[in-house]
N, C-alpha and C. Protein backbone atom coordinates (compact mmCIF):
# COMPACT_ATOMS: atom_id res chain seq x y z
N UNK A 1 -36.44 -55.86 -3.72
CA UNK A 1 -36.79 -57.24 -3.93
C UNK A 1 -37.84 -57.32 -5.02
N UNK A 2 -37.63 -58.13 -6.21
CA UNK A 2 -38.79 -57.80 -7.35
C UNK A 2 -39.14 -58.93 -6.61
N UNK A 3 -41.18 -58.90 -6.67
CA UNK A 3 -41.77 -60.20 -6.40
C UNK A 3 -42.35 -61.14 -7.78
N UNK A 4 -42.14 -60.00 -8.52
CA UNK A 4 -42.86 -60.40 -10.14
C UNK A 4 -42.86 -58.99 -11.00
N UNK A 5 -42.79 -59.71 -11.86
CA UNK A 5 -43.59 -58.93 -13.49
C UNK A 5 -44.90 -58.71 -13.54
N UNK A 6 -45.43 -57.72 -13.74
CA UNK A 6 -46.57 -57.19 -14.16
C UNK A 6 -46.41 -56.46 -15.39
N UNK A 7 -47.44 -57.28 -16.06
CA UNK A 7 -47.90 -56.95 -17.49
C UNK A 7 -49.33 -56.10 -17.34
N UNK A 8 -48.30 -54.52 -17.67
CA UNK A 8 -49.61 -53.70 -17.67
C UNK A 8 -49.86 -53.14 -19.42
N UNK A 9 -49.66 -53.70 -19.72
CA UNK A 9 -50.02 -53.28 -21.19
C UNK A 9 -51.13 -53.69 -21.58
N UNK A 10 -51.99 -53.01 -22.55
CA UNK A 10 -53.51 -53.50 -22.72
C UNK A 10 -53.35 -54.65 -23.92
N UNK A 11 -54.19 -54.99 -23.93
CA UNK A 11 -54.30 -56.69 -24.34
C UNK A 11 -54.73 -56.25 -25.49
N UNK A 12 -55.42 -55.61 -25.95
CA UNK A 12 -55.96 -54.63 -27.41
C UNK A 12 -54.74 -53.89 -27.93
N UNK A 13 -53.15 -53.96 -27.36
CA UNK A 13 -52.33 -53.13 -28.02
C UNK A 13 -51.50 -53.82 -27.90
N UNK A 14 -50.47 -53.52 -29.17
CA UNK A 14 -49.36 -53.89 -28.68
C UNK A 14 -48.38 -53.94 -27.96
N UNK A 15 -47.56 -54.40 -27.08
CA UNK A 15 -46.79 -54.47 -26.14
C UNK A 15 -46.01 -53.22 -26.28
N UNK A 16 -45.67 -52.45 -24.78
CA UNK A 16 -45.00 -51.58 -25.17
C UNK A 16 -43.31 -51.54 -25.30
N UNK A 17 -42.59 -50.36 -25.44
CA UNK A 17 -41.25 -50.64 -25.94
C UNK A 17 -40.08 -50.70 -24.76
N UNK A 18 -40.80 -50.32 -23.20
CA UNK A 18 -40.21 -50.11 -21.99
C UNK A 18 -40.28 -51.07 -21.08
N UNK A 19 -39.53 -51.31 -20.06
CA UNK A 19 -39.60 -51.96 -19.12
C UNK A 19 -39.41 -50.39 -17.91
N UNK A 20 -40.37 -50.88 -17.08
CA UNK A 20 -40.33 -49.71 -15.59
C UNK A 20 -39.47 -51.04 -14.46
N UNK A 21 -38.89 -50.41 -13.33
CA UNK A 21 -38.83 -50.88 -12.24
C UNK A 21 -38.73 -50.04 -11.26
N UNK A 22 -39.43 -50.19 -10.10
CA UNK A 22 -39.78 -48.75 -9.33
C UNK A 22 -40.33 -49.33 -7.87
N UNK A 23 -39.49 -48.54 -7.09
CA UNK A 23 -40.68 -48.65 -5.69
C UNK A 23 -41.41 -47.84 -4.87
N UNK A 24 -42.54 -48.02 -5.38
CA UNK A 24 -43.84 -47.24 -5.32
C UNK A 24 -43.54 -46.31 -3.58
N UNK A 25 -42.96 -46.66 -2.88
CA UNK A 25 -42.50 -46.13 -1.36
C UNK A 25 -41.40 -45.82 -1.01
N UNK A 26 -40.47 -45.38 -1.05
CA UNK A 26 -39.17 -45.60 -0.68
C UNK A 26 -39.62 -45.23 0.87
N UNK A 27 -38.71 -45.81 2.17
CA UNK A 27 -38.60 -44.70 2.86
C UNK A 27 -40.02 -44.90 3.88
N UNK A 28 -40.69 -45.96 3.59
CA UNK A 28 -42.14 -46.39 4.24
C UNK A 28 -42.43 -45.99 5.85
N UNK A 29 -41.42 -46.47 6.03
CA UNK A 29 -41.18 -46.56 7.44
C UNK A 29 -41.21 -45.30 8.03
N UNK A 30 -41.09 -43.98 7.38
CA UNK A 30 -41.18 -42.94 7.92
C UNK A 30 -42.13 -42.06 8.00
N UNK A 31 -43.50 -42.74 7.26
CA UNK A 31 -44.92 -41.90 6.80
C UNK A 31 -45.27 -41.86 7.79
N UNK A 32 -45.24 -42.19 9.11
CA UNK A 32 -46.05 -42.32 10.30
C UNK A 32 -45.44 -40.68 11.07
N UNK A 33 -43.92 -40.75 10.92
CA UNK A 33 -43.36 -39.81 12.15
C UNK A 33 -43.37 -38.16 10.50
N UNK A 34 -43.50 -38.23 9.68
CA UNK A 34 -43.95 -36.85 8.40
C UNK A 34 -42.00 -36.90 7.97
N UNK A 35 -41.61 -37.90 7.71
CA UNK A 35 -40.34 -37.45 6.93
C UNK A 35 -40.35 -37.73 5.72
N UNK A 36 -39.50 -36.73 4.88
CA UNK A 36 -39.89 -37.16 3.20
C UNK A 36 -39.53 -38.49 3.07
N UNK A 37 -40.75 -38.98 2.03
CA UNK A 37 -40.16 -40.00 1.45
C UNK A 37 -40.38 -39.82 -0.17
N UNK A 38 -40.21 -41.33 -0.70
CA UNK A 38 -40.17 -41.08 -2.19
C UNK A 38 -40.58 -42.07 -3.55
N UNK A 39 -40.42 -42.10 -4.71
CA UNK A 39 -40.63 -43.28 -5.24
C UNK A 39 -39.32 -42.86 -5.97
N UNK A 40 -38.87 -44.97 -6.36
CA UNK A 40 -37.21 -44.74 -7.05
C UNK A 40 -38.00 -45.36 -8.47
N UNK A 41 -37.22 -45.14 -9.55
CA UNK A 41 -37.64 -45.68 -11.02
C UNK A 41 -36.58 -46.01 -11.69
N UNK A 42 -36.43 -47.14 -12.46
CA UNK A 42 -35.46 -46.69 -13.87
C UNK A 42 -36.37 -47.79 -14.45
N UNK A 43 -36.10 -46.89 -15.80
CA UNK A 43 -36.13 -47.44 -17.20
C UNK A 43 -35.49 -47.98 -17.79
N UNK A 44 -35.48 -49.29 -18.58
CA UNK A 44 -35.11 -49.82 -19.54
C UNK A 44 -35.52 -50.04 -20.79
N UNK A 45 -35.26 -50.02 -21.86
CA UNK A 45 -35.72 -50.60 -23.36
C UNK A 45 -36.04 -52.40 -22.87
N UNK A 46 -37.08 -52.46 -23.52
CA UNK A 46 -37.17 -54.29 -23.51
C UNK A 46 -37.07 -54.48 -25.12
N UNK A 47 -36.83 -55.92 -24.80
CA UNK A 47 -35.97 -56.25 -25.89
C UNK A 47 -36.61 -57.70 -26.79
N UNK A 48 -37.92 -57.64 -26.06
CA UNK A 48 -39.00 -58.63 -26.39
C UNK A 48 -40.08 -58.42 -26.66
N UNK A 49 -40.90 -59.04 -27.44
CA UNK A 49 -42.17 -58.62 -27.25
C UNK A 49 -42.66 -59.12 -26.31
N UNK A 50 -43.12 -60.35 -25.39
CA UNK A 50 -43.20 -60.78 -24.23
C UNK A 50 -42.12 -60.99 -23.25
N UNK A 51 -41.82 -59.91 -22.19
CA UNK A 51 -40.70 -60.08 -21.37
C UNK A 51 -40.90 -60.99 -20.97
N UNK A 52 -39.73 -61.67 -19.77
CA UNK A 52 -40.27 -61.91 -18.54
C UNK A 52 -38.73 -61.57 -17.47
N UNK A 53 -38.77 -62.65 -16.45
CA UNK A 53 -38.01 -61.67 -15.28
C UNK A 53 -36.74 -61.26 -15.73
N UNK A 54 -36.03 -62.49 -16.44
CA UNK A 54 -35.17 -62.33 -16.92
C UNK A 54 -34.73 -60.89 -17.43
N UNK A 55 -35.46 -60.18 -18.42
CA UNK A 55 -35.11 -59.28 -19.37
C UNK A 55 -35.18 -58.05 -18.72
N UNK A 56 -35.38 -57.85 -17.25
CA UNK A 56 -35.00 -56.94 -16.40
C UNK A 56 -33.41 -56.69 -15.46
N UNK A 57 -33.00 -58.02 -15.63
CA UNK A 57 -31.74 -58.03 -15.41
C UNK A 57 -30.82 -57.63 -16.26
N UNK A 58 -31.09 -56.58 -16.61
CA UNK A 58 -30.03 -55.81 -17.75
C UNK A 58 -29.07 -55.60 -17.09
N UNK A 59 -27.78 -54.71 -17.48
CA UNK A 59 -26.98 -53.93 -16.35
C UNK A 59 -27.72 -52.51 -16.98
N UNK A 60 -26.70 -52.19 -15.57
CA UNK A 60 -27.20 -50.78 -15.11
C UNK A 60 -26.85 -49.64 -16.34
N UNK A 61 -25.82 -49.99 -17.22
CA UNK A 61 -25.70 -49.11 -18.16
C UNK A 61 -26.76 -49.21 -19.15
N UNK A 62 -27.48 -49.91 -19.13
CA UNK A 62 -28.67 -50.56 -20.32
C UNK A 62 -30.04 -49.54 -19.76
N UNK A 63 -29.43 -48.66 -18.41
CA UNK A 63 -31.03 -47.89 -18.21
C UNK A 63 -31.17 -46.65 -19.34
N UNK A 64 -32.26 -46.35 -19.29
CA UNK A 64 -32.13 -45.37 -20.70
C UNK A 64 -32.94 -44.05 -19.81
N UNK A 65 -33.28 -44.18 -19.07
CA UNK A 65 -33.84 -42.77 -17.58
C UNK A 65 -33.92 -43.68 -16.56
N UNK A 66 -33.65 -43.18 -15.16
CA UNK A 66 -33.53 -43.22 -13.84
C UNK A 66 -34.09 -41.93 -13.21
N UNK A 67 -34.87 -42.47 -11.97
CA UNK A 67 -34.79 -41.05 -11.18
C UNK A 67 -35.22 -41.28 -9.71
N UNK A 68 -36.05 -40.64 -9.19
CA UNK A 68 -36.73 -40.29 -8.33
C UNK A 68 -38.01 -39.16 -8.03
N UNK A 69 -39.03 -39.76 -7.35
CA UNK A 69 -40.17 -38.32 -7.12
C UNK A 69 -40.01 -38.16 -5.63
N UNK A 70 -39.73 -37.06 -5.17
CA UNK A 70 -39.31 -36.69 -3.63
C UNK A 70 -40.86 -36.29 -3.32
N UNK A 71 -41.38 -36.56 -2.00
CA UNK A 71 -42.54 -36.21 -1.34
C UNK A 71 -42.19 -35.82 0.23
N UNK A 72 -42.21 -34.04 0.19
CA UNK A 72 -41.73 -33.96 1.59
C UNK A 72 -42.14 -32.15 1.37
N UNK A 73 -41.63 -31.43 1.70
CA UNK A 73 -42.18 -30.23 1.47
C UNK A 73 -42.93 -29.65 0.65
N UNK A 74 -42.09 -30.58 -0.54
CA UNK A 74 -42.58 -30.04 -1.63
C UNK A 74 -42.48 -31.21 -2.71
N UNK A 75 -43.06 -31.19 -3.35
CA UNK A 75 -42.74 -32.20 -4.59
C UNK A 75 -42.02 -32.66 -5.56
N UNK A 76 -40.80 -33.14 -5.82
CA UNK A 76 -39.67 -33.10 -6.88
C UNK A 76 -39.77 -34.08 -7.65
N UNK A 77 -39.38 -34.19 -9.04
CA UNK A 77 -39.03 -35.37 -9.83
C UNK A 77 -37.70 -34.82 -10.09
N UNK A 78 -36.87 -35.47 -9.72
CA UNK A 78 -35.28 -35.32 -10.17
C UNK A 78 -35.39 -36.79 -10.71
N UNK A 79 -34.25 -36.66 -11.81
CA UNK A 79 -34.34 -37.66 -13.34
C UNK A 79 -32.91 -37.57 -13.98
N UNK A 80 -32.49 -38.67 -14.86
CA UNK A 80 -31.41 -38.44 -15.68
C UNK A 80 -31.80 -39.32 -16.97
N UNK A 81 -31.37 -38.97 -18.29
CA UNK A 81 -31.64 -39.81 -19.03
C UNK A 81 -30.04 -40.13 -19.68
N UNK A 82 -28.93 -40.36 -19.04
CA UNK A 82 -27.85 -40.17 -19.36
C UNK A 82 -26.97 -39.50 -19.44
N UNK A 83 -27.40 -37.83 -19.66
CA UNK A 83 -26.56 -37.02 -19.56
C UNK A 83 -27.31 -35.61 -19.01
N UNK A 84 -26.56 -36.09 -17.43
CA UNK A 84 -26.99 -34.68 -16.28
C UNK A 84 -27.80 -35.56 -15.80
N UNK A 85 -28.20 -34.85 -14.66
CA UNK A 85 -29.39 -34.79 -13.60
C UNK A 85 -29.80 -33.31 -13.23
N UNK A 86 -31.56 -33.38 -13.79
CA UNK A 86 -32.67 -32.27 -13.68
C UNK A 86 -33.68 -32.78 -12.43
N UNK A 87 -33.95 -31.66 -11.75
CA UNK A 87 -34.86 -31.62 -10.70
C UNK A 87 -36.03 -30.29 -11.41
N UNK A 88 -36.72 -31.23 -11.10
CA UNK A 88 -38.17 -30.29 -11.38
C UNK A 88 -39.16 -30.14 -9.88
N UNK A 89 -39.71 -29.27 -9.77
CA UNK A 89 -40.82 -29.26 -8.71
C UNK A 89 -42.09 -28.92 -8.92
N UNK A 90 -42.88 -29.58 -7.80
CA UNK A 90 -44.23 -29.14 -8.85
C UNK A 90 -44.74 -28.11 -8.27
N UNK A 91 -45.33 -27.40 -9.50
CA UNK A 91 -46.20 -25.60 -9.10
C UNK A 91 -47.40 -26.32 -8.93
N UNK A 92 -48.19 -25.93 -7.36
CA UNK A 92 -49.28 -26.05 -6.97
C UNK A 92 -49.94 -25.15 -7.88
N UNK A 93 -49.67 -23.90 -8.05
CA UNK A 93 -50.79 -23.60 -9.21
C UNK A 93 -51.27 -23.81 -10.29
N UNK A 94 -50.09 -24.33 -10.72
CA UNK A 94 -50.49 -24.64 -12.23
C UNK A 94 -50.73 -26.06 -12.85
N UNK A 95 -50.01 -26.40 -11.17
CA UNK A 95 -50.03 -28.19 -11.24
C UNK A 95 -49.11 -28.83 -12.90
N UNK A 96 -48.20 -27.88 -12.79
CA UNK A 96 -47.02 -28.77 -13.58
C UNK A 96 -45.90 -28.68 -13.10
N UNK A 97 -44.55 -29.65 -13.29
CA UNK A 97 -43.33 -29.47 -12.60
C UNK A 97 -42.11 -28.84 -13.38
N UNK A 98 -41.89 -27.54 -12.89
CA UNK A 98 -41.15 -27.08 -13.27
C UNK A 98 -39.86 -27.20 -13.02
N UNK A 99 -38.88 -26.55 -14.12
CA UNK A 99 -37.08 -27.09 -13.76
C UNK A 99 -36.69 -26.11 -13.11
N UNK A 100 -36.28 -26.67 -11.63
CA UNK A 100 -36.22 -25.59 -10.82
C UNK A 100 -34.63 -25.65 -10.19
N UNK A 101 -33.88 -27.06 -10.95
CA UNK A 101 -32.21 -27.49 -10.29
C UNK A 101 -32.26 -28.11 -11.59
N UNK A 102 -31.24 -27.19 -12.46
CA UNK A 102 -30.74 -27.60 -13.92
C UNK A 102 -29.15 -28.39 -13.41
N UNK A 103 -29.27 -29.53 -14.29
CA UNK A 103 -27.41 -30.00 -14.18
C UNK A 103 -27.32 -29.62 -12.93
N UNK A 104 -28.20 -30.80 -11.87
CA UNK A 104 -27.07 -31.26 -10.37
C UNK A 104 -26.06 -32.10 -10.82
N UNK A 105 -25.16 -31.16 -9.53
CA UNK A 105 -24.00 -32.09 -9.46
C UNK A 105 -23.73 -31.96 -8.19
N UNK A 106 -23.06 -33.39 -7.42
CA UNK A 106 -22.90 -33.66 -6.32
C UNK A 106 -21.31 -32.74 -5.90
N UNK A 107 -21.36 -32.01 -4.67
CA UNK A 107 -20.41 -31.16 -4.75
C UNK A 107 -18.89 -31.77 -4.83
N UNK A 108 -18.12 -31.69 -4.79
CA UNK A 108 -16.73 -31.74 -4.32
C UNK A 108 -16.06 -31.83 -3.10
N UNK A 109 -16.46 -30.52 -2.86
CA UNK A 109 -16.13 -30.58 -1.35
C UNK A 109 -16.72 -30.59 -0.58
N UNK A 110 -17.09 -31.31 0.57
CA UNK A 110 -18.85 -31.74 1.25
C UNK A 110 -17.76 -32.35 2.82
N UNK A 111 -18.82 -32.17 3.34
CA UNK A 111 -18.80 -32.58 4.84
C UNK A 111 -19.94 -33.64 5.57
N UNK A 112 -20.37 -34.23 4.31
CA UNK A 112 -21.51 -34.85 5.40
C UNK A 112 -21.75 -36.08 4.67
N UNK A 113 -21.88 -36.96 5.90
CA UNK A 113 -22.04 -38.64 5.15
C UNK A 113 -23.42 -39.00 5.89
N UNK A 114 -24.42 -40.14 4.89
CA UNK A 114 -24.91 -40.73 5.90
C UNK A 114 -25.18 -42.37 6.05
N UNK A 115 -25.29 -42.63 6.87
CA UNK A 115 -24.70 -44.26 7.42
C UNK A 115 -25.60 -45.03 8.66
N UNK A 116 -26.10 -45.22 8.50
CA UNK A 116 -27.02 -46.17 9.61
C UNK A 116 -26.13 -46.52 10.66
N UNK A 117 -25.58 -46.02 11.65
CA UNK A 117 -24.28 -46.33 12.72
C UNK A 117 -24.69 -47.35 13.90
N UNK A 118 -25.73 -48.26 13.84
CA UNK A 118 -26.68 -48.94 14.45
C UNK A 118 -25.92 -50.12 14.31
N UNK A 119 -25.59 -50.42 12.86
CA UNK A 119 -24.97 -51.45 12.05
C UNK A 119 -23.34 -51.40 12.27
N UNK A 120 -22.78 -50.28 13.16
CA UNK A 120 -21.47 -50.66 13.11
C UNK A 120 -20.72 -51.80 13.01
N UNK A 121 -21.26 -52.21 14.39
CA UNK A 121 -20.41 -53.27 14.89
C UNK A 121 -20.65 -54.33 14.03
N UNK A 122 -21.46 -54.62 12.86
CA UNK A 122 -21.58 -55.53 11.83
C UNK A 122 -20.76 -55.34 10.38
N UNK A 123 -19.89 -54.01 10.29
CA UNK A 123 -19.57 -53.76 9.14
C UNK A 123 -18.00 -54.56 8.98
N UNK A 124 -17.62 -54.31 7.78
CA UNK A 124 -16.10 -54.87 7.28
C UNK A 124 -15.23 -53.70 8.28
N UNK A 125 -14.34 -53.98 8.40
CA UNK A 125 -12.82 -53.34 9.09
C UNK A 125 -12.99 -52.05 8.06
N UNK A 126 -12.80 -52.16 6.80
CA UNK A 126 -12.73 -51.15 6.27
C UNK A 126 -13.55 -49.83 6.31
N UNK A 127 -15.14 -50.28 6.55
CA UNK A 127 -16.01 -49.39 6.41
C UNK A 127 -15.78 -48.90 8.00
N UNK A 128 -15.61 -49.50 9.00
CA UNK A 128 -15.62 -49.09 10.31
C UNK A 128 -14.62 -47.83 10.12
N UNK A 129 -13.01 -48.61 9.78
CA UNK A 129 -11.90 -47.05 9.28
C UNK A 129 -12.53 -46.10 8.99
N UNK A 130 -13.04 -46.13 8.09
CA UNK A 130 -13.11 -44.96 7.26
C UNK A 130 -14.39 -44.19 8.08
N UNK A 131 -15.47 -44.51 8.45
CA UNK A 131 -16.39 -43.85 9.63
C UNK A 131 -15.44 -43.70 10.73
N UNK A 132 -14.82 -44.46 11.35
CA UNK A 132 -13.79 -43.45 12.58
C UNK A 132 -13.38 -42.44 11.86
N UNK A 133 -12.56 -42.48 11.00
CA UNK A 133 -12.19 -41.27 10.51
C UNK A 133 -12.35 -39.91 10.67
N UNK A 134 -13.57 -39.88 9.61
CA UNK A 134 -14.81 -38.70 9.69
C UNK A 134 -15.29 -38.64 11.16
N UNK A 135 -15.49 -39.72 11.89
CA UNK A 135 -15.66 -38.76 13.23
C UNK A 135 -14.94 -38.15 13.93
N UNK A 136 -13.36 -38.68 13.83
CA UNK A 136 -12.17 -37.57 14.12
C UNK A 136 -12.39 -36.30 14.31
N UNK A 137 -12.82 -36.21 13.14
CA UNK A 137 -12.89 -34.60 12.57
C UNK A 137 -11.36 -34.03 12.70
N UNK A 138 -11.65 -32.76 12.34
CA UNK A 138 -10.26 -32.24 12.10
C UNK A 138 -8.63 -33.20 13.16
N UNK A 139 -9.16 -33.40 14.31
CA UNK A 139 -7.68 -34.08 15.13
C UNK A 139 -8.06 -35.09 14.24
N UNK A 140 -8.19 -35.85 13.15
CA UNK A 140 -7.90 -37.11 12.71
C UNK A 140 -6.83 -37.47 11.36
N UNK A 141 -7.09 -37.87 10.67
CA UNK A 141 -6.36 -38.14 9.27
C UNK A 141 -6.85 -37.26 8.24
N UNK A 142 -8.51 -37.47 8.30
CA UNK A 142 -8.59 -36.42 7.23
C UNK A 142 -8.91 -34.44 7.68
N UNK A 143 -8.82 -34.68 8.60
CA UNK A 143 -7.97 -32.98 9.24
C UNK A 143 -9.49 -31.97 8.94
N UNK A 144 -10.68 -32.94 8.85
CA UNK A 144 -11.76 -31.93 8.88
C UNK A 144 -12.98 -33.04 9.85
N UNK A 145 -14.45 -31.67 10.22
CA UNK A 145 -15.07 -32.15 10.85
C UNK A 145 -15.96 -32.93 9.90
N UNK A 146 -17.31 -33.65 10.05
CA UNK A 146 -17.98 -34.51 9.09
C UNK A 146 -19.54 -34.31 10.04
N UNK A 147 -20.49 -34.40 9.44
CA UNK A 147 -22.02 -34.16 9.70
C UNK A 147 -22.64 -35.69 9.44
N UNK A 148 -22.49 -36.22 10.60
CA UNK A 148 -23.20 -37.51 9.89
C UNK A 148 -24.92 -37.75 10.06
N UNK A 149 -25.89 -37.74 9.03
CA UNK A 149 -26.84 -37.98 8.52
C UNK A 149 -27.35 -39.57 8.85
N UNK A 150 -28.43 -39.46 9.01
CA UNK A 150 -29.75 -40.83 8.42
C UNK A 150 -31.01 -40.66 8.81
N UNK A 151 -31.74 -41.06 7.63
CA UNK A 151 -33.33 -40.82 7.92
C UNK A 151 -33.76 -42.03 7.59
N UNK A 152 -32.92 -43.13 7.19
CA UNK A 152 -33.60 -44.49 6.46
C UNK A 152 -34.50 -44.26 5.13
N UNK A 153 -34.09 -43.19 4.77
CA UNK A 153 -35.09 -42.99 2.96
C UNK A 153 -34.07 -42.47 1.80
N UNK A 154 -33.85 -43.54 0.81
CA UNK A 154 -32.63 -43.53 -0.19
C UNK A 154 -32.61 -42.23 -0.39
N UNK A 155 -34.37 -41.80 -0.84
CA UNK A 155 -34.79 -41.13 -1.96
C UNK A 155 -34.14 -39.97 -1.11
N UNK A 156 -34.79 -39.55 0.28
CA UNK A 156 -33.88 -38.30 1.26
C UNK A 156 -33.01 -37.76 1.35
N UNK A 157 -32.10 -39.37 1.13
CA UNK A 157 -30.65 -39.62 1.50
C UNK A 157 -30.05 -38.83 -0.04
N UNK A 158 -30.16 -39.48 -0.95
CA UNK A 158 -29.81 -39.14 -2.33
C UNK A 158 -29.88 -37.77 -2.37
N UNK A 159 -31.37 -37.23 -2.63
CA UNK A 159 -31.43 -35.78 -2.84
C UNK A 159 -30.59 -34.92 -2.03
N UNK A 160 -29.96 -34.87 -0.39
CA UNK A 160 -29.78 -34.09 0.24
C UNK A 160 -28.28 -34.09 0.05
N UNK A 161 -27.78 -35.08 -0.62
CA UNK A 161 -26.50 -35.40 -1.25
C UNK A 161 -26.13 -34.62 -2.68
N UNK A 162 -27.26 -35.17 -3.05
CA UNK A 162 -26.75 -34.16 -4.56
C UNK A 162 -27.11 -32.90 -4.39
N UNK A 163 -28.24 -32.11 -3.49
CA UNK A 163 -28.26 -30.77 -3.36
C UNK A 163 -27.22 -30.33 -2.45
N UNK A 164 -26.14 -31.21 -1.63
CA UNK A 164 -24.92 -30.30 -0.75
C UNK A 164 -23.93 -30.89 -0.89
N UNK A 165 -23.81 -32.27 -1.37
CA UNK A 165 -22.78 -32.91 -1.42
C UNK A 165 -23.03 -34.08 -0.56
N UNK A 166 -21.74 -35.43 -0.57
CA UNK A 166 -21.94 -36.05 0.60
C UNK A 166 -21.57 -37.35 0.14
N UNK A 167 -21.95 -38.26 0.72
CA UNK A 167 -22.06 -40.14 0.18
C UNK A 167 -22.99 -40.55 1.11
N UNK A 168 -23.61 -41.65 0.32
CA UNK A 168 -24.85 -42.31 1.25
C UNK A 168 -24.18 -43.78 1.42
N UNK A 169 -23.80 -44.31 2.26
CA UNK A 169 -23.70 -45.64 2.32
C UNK A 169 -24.75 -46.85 2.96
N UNK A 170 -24.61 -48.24 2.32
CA UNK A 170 -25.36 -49.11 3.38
C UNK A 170 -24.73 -50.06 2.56
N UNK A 171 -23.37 -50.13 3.44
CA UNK A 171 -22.11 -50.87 3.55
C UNK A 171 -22.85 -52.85 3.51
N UNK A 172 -22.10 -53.87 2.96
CA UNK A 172 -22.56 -55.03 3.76
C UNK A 172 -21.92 -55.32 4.80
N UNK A 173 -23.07 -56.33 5.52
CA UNK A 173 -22.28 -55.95 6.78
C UNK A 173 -22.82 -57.92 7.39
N UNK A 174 -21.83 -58.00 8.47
CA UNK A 174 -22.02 -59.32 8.63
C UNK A 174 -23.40 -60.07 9.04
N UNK A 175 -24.19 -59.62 9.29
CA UNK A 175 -25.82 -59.67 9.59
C UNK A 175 -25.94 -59.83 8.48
N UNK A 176 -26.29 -59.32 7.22
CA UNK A 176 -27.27 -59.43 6.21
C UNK A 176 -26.31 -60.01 5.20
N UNK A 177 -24.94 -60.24 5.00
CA UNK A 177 -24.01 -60.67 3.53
C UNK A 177 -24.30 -60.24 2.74
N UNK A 178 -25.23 -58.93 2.56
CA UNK A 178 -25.18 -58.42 1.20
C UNK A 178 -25.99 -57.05 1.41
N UNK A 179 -25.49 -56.21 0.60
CA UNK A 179 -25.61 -54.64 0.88
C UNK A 179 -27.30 -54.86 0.73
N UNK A 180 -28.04 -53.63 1.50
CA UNK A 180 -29.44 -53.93 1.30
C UNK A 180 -30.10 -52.73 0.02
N UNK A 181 -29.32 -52.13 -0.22
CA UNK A 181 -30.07 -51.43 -1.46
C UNK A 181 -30.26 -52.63 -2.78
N UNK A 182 -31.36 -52.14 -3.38
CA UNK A 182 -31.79 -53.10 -4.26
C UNK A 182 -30.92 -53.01 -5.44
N UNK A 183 -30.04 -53.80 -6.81
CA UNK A 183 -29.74 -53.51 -7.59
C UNK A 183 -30.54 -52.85 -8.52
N UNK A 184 -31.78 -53.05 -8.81
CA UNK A 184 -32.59 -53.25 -9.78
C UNK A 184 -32.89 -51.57 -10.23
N UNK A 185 -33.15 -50.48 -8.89
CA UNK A 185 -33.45 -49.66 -8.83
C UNK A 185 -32.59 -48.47 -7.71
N UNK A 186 -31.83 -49.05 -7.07
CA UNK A 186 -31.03 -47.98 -6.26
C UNK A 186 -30.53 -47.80 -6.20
């Protein structure tokens, strides 16, 4: 949910050439019980010298880097600036983040989804199918078992996807009319 624009550029300089959108928490809800959470980002070029809300509504192909900083064992900035996704982590000793997952890629063949299953009984016919499915497991249609996941943190959700494979969903569902990940940034 953007609440506003903030103009952090110094008033002694000229405006800069980026627009950020980012949420400083992903995943809030879980700082109390120690599960990772994270911050989400993308970048855009602005295209003004004085934005305003408008000029954040780019599309999504108009980002010029995206990423995430994971906070949970250990520290990650996984990032893309178009071509690939790099995970770096940070060296407590040296206190810089090194590339420690060159060119992720989300696997192929994967077994594990995750889905807020709380929300069933609110989803479309379709999304319900396709979760029976995967819980089949092998006696079903798609003739294998499935690991279903949720921690309520994109940033969790994402990373543990692209390091094994998987899909993260948060389907719309008749409660809310509209998927709850944010466009802007998730």
């Amino acid at each position: 949910e953007v609440v506003d624009v903030i103009d952090v550029a110094d008033k002694h300089k000229k405006n800069g050439q980026y627009l950020l959108m980012f949420d400083p928490l992903d995943g809030s809800s879980n700082v109390n019980v120690n599960i990772s959470v994270g911050t989400i980002f993308s970048i855009l070029k602005s295209v003004s010298s004085q934005p305003d809300l408008t000029e954040y509504l780019q599309t999504g192909t108009a980002q010029i880097c995206a990423g995430y900083a994971l906070y949970g064992t250990s520290t990650m900035l996984v990032f893309t600036t178009g071509n690939g996704v790099n995970g770096f982590t940070l060296d407590a000793d040296s206190n810089e983040f090194l590339l420690t997952h060159p060119d992720m890629k989300i696997a192929t063949d994967t077994q594990e989804f995750a889905i807020n299953m709380s929300n069933y009984r609110f989803w479309r016919e379709p999304v319900q199918r396709y979760i029976d499915e995967c819980l089949q497991g092998e006696e079903g249609d798609r003739k294998k078992d499935f690991n279903m996941r949720w921690v309520a943190s994109v940033v969790a959700e994402v990373h543990r996807i692209l390091v094994r494979g998987g899909v993260f969903m948060y389907p719309t569902d008749s409660k809310s009319r509209s998927g709850k990940l944010r466009l802007m940034y998730e």
